[in-house]
ModelCIF file with pLDDT and N, C-alpha, C, O atoms, coordinates in Angstrom:
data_MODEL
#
_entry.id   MODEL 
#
_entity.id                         1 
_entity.type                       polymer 
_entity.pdbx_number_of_molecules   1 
#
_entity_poly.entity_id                      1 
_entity_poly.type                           'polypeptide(L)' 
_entity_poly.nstd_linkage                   no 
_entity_poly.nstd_monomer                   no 
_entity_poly.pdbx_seq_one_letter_code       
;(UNK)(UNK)(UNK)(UNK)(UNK)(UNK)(UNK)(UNK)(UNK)(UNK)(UNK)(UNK)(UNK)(UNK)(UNK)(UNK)
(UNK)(UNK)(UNK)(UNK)(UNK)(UNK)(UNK)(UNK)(UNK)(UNK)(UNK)(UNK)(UNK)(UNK)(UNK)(UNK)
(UNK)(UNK)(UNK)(UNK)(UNK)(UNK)(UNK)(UNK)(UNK)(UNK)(UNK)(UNK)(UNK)(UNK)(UNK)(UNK)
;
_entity_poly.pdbx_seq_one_letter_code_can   XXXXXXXXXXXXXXXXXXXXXXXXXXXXXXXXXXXXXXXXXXXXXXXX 
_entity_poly.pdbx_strand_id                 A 
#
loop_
_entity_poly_seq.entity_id 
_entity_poly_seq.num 
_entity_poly_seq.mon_id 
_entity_poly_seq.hetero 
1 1  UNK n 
1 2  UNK n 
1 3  UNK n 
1 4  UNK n 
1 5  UNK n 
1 6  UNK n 
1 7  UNK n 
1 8  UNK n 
1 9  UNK n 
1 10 UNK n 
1 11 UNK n 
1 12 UNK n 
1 13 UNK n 
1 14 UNK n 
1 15 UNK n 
1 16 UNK n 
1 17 UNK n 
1 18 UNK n 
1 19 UNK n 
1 20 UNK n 
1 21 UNK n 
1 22 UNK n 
1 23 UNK n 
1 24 UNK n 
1 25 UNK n 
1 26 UNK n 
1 27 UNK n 
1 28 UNK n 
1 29 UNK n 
1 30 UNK n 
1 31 UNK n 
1 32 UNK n 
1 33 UNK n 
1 34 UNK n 
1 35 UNK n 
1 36 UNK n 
1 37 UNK n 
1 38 UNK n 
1 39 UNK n 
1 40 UNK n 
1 41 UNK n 
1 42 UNK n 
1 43 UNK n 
1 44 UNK n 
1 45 UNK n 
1 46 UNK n 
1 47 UNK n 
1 48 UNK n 
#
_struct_asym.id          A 
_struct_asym.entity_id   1 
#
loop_
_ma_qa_metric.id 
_ma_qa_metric.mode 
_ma_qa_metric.name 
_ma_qa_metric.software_group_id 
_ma_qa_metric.type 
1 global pLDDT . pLDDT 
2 local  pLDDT . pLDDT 
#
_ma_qa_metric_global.metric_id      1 
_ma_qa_metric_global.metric_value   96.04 
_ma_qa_metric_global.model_id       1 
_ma_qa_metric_global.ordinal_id     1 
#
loop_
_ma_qa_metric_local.label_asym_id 
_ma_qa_metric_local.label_comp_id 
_ma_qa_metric_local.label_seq_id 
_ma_qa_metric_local.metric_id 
_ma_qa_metric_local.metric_value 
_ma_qa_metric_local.model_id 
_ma_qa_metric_local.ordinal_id 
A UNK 1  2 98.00 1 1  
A UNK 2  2 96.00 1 2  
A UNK 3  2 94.00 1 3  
A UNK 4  2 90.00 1 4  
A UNK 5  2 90.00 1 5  
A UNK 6  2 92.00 1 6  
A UNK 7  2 96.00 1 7  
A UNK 8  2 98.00 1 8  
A UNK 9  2 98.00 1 9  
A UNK 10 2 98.00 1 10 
A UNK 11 2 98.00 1 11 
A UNK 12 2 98.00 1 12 
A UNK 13 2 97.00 1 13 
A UNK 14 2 98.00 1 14 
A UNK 15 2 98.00 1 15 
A UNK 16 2 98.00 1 16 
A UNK 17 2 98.00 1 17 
A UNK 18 2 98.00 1 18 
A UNK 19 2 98.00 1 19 
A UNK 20 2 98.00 1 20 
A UNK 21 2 97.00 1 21 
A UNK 22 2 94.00 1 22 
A UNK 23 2 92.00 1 23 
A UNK 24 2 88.00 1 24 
A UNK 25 2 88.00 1 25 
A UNK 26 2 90.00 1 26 
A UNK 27 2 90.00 1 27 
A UNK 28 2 93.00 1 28 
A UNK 29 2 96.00 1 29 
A UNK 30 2 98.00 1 30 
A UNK 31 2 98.00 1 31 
A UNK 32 2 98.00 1 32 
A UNK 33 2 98.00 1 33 
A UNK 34 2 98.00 1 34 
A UNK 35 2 98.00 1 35 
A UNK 36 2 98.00 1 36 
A UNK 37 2 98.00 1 37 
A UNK 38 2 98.00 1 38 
A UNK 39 2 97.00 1 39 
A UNK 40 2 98.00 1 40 
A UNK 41 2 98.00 1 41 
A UNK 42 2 98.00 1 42 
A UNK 43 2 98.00 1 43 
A UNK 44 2 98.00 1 44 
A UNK 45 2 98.00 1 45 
A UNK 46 2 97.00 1 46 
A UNK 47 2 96.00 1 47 
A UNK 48 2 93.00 1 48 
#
loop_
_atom_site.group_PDB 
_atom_site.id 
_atom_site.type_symbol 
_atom_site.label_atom_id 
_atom_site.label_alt_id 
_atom_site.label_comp_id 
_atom_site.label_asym_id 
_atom_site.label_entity_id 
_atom_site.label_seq_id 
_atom_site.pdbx_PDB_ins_code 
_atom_site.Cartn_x 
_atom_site.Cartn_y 
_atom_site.Cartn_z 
_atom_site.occupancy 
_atom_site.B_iso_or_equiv 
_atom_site.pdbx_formal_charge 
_atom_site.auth_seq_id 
_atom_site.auth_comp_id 
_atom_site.auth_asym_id 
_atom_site.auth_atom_id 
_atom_site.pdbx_PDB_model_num 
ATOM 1   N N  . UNK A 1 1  ? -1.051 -0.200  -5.524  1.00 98.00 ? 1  UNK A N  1 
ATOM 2   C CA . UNK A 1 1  ? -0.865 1.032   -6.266  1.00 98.00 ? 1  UNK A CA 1 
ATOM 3   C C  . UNK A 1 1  ? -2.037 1.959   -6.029  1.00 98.00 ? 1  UNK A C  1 
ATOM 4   O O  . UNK A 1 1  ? -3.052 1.459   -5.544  1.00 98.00 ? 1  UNK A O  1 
ATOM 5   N N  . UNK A 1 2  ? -2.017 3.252   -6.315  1.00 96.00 ? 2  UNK A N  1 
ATOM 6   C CA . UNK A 1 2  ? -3.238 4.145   -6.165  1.00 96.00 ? 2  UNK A CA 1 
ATOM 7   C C  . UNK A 1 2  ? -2.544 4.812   -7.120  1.00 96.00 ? 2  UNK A C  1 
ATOM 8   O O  . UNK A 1 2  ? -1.329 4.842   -7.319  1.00 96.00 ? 2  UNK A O  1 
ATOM 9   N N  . UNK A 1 3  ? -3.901 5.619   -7.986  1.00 94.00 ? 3  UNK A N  1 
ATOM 10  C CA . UNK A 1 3  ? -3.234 7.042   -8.908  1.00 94.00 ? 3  UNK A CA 1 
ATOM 11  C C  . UNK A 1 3  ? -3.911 7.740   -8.218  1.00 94.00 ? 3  UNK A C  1 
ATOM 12  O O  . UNK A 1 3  ? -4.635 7.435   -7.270  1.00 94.00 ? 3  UNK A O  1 
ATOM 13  N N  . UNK A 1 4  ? -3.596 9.152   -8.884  1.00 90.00 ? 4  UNK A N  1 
ATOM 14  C CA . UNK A 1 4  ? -3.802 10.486  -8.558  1.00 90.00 ? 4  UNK A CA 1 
ATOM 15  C C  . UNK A 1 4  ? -5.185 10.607  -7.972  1.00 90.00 ? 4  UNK A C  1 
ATOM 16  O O  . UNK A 1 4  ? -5.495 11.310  -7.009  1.00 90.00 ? 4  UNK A O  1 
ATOM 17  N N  . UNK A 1 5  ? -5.791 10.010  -8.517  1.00 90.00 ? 5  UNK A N  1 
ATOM 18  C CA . UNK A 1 5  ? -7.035 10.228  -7.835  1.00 90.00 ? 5  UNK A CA 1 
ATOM 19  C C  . UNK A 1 5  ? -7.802 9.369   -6.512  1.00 90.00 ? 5  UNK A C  1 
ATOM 20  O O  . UNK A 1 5  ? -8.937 9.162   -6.084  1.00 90.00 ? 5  UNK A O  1 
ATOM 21  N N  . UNK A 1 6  ? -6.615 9.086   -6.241  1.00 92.00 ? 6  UNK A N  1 
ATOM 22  C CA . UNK A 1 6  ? -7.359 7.430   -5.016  1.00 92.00 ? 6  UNK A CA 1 
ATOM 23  C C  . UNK A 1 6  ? -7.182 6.560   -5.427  1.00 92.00 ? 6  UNK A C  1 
ATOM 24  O O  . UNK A 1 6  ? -6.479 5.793   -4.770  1.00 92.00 ? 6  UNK A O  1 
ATOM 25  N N  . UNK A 1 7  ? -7.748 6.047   -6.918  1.00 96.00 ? 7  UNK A N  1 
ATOM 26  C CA . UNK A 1 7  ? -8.000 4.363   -6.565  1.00 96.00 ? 7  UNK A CA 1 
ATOM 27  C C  . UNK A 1 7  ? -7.545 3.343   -6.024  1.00 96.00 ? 7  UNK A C  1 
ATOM 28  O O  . UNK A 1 7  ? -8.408 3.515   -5.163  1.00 96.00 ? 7  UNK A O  1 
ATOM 29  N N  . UNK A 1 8  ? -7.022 2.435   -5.683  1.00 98.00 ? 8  UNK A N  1 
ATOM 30  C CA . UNK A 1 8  ? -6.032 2.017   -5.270  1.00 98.00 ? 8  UNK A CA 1 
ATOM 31  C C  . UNK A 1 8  ? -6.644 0.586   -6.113  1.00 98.00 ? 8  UNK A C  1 
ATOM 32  O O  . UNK A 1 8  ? -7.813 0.292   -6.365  1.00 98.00 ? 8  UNK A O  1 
ATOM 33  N N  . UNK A 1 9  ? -5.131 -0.290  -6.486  1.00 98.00 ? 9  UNK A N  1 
ATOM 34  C CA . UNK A 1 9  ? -5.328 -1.868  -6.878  1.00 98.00 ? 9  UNK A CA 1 
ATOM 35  C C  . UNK A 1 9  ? -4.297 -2.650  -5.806  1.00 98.00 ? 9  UNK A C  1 
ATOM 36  O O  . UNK A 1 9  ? -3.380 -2.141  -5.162  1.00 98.00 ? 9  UNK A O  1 
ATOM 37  N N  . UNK A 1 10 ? -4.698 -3.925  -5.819  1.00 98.00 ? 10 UNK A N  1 
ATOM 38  C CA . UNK A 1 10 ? -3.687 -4.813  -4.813  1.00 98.00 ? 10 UNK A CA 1 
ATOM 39  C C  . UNK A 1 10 ? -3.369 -6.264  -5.335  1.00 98.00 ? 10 UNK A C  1 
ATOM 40  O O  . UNK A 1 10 ? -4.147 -6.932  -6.015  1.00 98.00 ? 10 UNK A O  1 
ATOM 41  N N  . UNK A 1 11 ? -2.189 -6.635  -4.946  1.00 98.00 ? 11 UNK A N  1 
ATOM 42  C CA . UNK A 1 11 ? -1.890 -8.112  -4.940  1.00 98.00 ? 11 UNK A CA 1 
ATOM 43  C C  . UNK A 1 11 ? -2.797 -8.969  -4.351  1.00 98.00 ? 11 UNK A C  1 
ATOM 44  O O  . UNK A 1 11 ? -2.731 -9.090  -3.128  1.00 98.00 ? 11 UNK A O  1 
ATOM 45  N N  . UNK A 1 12 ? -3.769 -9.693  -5.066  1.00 98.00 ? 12 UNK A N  1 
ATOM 46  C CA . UNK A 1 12 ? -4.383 -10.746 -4.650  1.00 98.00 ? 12 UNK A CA 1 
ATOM 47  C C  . UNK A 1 12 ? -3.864 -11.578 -2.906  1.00 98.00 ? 12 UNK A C  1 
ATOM 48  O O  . UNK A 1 12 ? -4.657 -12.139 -2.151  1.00 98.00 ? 12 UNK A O  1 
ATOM 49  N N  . UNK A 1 13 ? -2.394 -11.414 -2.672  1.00 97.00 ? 13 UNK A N  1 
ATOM 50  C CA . UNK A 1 13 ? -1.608 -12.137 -1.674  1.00 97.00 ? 13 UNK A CA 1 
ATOM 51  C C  . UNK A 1 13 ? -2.268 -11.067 -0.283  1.00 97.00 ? 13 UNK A C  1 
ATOM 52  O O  . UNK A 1 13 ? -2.748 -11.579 0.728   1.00 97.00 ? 13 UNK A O  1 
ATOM 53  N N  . UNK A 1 14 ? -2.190 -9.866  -0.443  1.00 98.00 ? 14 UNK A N  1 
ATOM 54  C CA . UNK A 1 14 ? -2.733 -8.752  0.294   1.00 98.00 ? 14 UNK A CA 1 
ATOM 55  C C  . UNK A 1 14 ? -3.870 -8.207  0.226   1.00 98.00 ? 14 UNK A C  1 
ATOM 56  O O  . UNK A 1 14 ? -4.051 -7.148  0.826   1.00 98.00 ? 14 UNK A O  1 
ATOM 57  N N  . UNK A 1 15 ? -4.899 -8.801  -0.519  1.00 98.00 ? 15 UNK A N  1 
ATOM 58  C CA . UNK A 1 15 ? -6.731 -7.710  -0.394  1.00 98.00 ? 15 UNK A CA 1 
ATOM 59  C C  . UNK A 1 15 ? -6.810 -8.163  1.039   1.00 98.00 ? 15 UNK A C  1 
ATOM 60  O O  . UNK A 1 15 ? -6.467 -9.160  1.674   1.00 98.00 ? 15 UNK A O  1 
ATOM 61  N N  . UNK A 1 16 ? -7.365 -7.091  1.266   1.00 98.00 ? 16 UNK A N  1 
ATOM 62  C CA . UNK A 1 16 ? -8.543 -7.442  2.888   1.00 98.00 ? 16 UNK A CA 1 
ATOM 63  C C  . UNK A 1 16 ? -7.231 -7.191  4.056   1.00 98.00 ? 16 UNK A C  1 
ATOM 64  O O  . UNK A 1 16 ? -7.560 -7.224  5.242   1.00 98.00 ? 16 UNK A O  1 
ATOM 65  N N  . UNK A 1 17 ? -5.983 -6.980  3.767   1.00 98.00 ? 17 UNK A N  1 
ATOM 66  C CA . UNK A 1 17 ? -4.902 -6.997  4.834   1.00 98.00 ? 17 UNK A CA 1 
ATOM 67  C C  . UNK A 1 17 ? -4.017 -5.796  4.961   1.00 98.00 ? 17 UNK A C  1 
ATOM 68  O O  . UNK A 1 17 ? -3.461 -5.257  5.918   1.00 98.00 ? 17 UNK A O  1 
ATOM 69  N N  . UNK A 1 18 ? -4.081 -5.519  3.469   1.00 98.00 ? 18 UNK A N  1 
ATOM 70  C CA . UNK A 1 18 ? -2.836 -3.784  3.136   1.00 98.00 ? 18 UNK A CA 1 
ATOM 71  C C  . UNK A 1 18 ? -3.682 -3.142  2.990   1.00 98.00 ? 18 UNK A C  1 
ATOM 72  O O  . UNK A 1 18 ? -4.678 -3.776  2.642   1.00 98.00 ? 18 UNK A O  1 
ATOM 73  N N  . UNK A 1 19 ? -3.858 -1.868  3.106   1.00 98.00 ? 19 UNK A N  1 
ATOM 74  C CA . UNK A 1 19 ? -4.620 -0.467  2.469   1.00 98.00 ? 19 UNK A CA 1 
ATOM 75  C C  . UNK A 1 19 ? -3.263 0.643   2.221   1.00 98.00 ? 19 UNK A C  1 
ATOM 76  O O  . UNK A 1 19 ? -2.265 0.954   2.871   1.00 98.00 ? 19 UNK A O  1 
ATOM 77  N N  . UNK A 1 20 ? -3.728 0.941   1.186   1.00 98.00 ? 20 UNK A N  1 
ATOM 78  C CA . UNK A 1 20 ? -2.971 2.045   0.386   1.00 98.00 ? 20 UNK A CA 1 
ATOM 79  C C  . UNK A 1 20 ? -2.877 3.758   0.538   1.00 98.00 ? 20 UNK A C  1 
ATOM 80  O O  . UNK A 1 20 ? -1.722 4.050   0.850   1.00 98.00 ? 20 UNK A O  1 
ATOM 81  N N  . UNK A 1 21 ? -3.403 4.490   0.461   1.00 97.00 ? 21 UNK A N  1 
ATOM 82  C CA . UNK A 1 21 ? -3.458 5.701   0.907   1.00 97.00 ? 21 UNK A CA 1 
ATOM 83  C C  . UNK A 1 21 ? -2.592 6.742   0.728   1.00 97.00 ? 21 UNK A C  1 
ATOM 84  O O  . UNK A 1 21 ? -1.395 6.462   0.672   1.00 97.00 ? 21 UNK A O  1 
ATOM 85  N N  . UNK A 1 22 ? -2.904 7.786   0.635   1.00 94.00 ? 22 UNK A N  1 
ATOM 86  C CA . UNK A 1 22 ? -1.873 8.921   0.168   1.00 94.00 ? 22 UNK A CA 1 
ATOM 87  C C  . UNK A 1 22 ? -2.227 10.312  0.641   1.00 94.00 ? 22 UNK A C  1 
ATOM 88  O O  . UNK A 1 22 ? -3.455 10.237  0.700   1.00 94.00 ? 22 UNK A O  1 
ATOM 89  N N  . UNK A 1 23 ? -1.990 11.194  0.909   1.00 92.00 ? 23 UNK A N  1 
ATOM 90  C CA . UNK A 1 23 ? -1.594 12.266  1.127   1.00 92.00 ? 23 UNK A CA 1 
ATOM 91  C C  . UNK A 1 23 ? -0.999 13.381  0.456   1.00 92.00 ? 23 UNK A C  1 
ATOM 92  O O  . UNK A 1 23 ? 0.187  13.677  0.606   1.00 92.00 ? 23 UNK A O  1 
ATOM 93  N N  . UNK A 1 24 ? -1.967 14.141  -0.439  1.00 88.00 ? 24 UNK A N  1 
ATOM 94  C CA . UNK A 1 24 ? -1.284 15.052  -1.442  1.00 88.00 ? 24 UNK A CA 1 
ATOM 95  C C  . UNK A 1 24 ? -0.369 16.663  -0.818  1.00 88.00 ? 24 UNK A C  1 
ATOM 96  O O  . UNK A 1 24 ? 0.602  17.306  -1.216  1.00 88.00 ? 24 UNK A O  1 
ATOM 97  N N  . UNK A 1 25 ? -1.102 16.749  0.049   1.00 88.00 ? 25 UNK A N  1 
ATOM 98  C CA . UNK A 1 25 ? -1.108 18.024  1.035   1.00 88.00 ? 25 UNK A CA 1 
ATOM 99  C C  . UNK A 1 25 ? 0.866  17.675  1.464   1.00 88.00 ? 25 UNK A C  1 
ATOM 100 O O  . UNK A 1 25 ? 1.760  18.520  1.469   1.00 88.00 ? 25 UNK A O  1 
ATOM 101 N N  . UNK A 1 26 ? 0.976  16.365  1.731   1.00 90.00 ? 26 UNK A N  1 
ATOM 102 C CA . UNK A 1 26 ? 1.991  15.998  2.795   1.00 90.00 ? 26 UNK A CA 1 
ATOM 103 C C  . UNK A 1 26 ? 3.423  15.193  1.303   1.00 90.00 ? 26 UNK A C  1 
ATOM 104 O O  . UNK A 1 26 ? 4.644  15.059  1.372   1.00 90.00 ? 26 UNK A O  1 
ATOM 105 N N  . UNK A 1 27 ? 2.678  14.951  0.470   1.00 90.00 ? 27 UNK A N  1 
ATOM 106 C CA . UNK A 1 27 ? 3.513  14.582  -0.748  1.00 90.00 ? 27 UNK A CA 1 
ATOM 107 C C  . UNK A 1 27 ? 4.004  12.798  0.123   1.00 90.00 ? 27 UNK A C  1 
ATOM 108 O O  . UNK A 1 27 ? 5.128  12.354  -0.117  1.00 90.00 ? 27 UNK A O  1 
ATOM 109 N N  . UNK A 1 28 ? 3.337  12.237  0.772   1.00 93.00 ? 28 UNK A N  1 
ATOM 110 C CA . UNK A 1 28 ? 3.085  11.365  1.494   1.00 93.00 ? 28 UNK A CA 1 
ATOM 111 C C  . UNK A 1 28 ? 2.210  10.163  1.190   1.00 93.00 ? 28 UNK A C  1 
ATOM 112 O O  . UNK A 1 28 ? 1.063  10.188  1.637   1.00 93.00 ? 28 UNK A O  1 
ATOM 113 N N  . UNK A 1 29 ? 2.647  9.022   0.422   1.00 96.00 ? 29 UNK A N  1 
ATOM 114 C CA . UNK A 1 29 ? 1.805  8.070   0.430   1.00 96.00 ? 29 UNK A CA 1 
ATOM 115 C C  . UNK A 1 29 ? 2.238  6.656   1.360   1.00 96.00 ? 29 UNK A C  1 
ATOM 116 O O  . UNK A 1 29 ? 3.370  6.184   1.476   1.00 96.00 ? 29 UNK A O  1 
ATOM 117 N N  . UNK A 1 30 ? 1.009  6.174   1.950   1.00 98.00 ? 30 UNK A N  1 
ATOM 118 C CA . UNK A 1 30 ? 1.287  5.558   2.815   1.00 98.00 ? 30 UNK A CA 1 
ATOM 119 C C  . UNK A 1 30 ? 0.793  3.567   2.368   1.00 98.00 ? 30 UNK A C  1 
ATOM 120 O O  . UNK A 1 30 ? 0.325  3.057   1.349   1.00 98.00 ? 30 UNK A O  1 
ATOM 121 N N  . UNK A 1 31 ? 1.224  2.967   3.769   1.00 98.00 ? 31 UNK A N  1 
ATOM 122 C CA . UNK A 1 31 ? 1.202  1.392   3.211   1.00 98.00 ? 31 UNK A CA 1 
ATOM 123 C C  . UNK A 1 31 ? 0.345  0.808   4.921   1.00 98.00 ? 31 UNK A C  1 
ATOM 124 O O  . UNK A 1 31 ? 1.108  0.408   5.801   1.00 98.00 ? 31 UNK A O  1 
ATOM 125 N N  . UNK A 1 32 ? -0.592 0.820   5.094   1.00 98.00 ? 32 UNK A N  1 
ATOM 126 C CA . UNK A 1 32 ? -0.921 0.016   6.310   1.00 98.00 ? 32 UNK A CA 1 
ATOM 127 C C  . UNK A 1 32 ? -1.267 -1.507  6.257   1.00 98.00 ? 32 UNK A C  1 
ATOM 128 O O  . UNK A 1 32 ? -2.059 -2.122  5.543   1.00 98.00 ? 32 UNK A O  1 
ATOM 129 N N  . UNK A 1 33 ? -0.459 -1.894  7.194   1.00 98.00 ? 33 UNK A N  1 
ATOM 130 C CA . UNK A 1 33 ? -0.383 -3.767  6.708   1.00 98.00 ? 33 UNK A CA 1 
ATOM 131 C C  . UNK A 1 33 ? -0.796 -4.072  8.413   1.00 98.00 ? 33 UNK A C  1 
ATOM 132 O O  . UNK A 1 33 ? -0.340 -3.751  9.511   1.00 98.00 ? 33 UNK A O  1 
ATOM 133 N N  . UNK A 1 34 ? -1.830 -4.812  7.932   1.00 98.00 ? 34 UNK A N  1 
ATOM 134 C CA . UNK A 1 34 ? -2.664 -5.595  8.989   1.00 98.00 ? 34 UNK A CA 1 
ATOM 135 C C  . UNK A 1 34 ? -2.293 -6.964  8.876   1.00 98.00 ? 34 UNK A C  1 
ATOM 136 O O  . UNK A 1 34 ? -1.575 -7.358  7.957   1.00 98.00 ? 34 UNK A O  1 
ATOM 137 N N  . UNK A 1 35 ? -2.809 -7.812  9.886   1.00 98.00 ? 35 UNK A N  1 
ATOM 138 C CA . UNK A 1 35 ? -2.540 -8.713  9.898   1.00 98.00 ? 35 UNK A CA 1 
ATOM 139 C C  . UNK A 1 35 ? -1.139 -9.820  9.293   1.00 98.00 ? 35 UNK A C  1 
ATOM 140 O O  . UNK A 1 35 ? -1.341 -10.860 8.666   1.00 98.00 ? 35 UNK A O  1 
ATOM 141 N N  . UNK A 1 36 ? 0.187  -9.307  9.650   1.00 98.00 ? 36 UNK A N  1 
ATOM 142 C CA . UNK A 1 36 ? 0.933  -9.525  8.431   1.00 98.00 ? 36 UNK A CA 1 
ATOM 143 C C  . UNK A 1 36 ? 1.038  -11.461 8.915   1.00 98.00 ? 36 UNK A C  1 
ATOM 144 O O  . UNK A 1 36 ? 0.463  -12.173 9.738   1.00 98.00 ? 36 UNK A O  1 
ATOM 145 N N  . UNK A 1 37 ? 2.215  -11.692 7.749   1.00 98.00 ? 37 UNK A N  1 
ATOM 146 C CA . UNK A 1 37 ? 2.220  -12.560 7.977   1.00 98.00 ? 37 UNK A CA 1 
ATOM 147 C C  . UNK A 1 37 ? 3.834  -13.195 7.688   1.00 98.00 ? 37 UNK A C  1 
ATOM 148 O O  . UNK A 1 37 ? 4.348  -12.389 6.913   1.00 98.00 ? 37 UNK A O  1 
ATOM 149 N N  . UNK A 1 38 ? 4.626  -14.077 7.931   1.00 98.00 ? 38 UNK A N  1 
ATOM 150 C CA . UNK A 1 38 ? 5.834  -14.243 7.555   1.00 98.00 ? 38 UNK A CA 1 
ATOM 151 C C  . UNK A 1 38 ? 6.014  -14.170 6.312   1.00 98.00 ? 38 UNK A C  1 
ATOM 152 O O  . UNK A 1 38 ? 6.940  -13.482 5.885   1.00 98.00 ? 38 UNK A O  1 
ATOM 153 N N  . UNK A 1 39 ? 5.093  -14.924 5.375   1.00 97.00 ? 39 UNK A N  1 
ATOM 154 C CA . UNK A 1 39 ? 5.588  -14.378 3.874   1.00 97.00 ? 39 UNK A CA 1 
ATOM 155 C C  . UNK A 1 39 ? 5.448  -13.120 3.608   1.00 97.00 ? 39 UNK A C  1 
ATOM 156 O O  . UNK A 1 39 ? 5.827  -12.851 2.468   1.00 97.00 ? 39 UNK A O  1 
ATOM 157 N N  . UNK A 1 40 ? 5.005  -12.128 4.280   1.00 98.00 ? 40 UNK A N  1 
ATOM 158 C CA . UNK A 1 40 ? 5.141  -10.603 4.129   1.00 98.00 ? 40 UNK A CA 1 
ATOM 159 C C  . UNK A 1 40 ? 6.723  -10.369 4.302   1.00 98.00 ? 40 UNK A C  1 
ATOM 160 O O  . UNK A 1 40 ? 7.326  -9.336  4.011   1.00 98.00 ? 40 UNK A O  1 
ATOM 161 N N  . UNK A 1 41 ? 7.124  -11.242 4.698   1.00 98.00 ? 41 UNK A N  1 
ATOM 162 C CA . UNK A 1 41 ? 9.077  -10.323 4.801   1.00 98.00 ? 41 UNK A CA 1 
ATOM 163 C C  . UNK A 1 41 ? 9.347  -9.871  3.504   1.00 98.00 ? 41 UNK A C  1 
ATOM 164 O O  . UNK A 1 41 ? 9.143  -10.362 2.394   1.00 98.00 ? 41 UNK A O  1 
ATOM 165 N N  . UNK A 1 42 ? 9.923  -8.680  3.945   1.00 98.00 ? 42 UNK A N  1 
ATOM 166 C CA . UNK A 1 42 ? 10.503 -8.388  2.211   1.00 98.00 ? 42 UNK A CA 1 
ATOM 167 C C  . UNK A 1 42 ? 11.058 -7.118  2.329   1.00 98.00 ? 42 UNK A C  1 
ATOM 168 O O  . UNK A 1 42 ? 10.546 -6.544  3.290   1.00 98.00 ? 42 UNK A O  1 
ATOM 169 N N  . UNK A 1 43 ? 12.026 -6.322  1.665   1.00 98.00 ? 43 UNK A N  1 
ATOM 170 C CA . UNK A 1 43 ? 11.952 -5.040  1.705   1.00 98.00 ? 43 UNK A CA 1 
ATOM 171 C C  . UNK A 1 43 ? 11.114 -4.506  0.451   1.00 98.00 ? 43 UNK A C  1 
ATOM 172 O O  . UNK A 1 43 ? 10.978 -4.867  -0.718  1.00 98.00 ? 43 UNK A O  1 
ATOM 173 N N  . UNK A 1 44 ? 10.567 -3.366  1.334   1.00 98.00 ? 44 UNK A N  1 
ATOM 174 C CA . UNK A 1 44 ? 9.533  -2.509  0.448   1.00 98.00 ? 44 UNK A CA 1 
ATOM 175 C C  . UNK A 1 44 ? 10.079 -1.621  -0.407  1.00 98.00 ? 44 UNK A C  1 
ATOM 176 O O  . UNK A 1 44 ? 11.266 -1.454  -0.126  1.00 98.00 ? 44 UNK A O  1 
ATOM 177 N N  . UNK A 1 45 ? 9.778  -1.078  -1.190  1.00 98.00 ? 45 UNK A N  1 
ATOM 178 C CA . UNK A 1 45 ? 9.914  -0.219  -2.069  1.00 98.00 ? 45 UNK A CA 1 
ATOM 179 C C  . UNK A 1 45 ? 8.829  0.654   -2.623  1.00 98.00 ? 45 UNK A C  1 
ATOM 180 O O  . UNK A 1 45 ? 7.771  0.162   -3.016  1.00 98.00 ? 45 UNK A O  1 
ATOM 181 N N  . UNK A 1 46 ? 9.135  2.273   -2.672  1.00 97.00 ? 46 UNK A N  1 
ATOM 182 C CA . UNK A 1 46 ? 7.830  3.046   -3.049  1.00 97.00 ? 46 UNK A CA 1 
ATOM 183 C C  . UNK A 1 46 ? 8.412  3.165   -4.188  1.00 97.00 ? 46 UNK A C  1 
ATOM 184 O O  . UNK A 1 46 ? 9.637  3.094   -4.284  1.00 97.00 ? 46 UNK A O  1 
ATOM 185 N N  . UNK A 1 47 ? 7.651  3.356   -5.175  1.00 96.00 ? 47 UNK A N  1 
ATOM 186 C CA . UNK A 1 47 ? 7.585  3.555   -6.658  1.00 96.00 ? 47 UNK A CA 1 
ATOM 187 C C  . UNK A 1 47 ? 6.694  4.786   -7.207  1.00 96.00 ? 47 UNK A C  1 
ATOM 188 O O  . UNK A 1 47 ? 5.624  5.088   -6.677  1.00 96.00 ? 47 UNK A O  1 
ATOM 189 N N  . UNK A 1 48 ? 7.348  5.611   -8.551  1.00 93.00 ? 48 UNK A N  1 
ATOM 190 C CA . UNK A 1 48 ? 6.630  6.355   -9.127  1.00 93.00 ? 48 UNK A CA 1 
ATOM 191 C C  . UNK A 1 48 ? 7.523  6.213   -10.789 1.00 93.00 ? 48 UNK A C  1 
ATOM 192 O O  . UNK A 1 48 ? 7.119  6.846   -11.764 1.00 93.00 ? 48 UNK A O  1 
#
């Protein structure tokens, strides 16, 4: 998750692997997943 202002929090399953990020200009928030892994399958979902 991130609010309005940046912060971002994470699933313990993902620190050190997802970064969060957003884009106010672009109304654009983004999900970069490193290193994934098979238990990463899933469909995603953005939320507000």
């Amino acid at each position: 998750g991130i609010t309005s202002g940046g912060s971002a929090n994470y699933a313990d399953s993902v620190k050190g692997r997802f970064t969060i990020s957003r884009d106010n200009a672009k109304n654009t928030v983004y999900l970069q997943m490193n290193s994934l892994k098979p238990e990463d399958t899933a469909v995603y979902y953005c939320h507000t």
